[in-house]
N, C-alpha and C. Protein backbone atom coordinates (compact mmCIF):
# COMPACT_ATOMS: atom_id res chain seq x y z
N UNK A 1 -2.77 16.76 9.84
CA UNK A 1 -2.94 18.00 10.55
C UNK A 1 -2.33 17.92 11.96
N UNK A 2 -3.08 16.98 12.52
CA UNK A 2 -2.50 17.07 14.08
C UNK A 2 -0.39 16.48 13.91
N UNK A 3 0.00 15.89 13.07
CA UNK A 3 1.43 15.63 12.96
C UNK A 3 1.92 16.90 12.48
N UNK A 4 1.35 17.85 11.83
CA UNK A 4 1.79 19.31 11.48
C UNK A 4 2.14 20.37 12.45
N UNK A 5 1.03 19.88 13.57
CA UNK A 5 0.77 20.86 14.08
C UNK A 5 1.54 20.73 15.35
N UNK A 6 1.87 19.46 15.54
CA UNK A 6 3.02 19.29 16.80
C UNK A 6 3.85 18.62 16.63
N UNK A 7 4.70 19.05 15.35
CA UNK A 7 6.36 18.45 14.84
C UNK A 7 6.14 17.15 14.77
N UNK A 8 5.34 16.01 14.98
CA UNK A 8 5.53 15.17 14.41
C UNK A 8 5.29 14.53 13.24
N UNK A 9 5.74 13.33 12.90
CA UNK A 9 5.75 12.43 11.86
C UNK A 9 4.63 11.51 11.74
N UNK A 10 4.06 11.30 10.71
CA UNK A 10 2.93 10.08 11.20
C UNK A 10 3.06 8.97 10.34
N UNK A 11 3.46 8.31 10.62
CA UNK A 11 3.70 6.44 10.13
C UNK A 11 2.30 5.95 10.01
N UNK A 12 1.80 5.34 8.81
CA UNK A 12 0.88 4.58 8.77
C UNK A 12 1.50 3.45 8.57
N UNK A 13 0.83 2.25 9.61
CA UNK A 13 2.61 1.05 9.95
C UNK A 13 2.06 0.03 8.80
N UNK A 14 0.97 -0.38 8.58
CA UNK A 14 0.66 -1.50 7.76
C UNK A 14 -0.52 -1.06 7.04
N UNK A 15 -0.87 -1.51 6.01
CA UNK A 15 -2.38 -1.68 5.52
C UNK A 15 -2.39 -2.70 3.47
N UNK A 16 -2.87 -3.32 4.06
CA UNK A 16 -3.15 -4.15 2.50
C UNK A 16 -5.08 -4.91 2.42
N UNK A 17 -4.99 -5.21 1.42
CA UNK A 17 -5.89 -5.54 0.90
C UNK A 17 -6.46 -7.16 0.49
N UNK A 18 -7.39 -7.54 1.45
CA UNK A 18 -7.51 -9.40 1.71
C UNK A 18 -7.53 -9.93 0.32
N UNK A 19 -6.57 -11.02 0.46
CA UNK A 19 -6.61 -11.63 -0.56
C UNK A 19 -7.52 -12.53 -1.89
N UNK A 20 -8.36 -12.73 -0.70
CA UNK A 20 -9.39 -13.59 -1.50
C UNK A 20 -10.44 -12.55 -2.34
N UNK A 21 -9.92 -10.87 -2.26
CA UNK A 21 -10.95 -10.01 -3.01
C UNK A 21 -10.31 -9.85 -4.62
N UNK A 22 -11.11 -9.74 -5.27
CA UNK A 22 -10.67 -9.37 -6.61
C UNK A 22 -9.61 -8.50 -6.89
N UNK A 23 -8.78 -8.65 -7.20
CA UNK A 23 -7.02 -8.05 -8.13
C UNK A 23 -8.04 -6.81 -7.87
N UNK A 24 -8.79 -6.31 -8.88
CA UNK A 24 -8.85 -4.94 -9.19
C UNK A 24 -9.37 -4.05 -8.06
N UNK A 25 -10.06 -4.72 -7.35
CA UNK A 25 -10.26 -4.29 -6.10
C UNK A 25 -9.27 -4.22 -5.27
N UNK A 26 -8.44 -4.83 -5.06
CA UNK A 26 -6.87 -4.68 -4.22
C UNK A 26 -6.55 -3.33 -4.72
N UNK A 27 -6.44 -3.91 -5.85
CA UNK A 27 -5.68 -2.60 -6.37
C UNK A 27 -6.33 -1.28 -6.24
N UNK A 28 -7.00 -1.19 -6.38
CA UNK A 28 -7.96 0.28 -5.89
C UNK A 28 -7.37 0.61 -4.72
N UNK A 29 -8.11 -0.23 -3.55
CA UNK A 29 -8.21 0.12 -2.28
C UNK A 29 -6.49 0.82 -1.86
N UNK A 30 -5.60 -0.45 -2.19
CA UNK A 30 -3.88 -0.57 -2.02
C UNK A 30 -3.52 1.23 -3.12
N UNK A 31 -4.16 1.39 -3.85
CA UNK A 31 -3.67 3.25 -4.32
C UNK A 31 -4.00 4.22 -3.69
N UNK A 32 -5.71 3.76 -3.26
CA UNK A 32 -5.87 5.07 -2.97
C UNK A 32 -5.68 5.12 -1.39
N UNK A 33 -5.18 4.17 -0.87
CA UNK A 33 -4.56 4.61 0.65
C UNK A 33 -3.24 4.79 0.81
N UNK A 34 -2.35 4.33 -0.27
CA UNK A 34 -1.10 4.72 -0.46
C UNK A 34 -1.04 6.40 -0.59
N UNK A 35 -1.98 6.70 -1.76
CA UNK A 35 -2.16 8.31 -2.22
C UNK A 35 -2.52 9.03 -0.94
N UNK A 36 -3.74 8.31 -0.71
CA UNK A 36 -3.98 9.59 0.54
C UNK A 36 -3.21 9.82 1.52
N UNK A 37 -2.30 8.83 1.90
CA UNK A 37 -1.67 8.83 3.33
C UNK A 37 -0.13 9.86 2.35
N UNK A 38 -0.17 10.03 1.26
CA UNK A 38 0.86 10.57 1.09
C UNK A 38 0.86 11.77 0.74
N UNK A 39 -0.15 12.26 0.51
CA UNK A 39 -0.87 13.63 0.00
C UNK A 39 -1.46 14.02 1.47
N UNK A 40 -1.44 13.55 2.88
CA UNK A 40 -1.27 13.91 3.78
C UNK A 40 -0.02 14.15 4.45
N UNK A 41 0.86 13.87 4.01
CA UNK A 41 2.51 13.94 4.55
C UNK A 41 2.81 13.20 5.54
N UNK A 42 1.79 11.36 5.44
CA UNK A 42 2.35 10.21 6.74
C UNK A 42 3.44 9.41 5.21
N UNK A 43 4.44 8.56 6.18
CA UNK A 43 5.04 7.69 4.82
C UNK A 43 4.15 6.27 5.69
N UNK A 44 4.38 5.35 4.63
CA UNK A 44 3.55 4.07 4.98
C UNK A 44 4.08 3.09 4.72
N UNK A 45 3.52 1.56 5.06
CA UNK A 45 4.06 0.36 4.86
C UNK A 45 3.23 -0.34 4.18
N UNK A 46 2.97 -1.67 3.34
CA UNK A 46 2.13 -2.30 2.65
C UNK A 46 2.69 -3.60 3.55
N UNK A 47 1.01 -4.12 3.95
CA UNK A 47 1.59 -5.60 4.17
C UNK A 47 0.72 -6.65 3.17
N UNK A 48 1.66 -7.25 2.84
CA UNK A 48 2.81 -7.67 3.16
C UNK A 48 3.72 -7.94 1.89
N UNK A 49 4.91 -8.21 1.74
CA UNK A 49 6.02 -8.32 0.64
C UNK A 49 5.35 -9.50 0.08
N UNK A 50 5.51 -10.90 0.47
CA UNK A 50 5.65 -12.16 -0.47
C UNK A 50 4.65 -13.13 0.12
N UNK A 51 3.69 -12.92 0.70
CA UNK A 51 3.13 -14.23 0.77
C UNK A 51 1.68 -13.60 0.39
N UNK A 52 0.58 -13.72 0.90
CA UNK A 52 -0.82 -14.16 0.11
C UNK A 52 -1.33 -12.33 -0.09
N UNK A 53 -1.03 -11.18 0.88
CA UNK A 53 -1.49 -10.35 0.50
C UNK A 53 -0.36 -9.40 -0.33
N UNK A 54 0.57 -9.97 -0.36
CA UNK A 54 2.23 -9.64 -1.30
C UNK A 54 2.15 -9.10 -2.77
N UNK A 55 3.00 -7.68 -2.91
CA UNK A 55 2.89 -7.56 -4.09
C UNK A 55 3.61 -8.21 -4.91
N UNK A 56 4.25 -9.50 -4.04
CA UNK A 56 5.26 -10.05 -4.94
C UNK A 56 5.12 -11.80 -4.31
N UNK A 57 4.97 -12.60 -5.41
CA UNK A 57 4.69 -14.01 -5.75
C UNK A 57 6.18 -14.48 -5.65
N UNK A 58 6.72 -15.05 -4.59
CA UNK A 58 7.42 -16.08 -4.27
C UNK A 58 7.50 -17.49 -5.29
N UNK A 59 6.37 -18.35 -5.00
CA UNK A 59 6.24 -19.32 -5.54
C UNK A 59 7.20 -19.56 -7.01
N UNK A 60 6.30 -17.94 -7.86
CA UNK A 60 7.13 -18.23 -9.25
C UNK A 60 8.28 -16.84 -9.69
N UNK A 61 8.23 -16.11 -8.36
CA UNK A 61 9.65 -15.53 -8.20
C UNK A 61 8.70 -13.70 -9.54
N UNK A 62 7.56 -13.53 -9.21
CA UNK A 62 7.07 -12.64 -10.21
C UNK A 62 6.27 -11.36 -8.82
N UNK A 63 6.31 -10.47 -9.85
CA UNK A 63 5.24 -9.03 -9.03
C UNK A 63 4.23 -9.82 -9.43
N UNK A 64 2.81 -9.29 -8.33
CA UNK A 64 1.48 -9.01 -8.48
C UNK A 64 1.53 -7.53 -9.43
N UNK A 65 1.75 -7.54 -10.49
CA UNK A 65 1.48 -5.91 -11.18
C UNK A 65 0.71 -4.93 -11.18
N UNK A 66 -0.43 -5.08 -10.91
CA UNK A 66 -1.68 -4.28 -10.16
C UNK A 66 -1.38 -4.00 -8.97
N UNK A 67 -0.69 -5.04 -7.89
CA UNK A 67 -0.24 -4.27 -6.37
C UNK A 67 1.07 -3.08 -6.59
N UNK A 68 2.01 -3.72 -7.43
CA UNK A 68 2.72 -2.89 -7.91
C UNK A 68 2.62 -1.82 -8.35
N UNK A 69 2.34 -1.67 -9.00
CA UNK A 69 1.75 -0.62 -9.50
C UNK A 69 0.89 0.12 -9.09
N UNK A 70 0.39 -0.26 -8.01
CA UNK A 70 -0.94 0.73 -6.94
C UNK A 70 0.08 1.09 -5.78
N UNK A 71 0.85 0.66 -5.61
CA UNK A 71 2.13 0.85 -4.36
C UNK A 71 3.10 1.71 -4.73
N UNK A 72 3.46 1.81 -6.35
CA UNK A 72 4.72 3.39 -6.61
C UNK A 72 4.17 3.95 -7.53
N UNK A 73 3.13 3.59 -7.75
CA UNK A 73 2.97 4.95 -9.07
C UNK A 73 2.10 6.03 -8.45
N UNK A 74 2.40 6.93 -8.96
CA UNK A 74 2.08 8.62 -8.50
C UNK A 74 0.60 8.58 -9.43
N UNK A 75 -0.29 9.78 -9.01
CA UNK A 75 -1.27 9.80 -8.84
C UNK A 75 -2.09 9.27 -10.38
């Protein structure tokens, strides 16, 4: 509302989900703040790419598929 209402843009810069909580719980939390911040008209960032809160596993070169999948899929 308030970025509507005075031409600006609103960046939500980071937000992910601690690692040591259960996959399915990541995954919840990591959709539905992706959704909301986008069904508000902010674009957003996930942290982080590759290391412990990452939707993507370095080590063996694979997605987390539940972060994935809570990060581009539509509603």
């Amino acid at each position: 509302a308030w970025g509507k209402k005075n031409g600006r843009p609103i960046y939500l810069g980071e937000f992910g989900a601690y690692s040591r909580a259960d996959m399915d719980s990541r995954a919840r939390y990591t959709a539905f703040v992706a959704r909301t911040a986008e069904e508000l008209g902010m674009s957003w960032a996930y942290w982080e790419f590759g290391a412990s809160f990452g939707a993507y596993e370095r080590g063996t070169g694979t997605w987390r598929e539940e972060l994935l999948t809570a990060l581009v899929s539509p509603k």
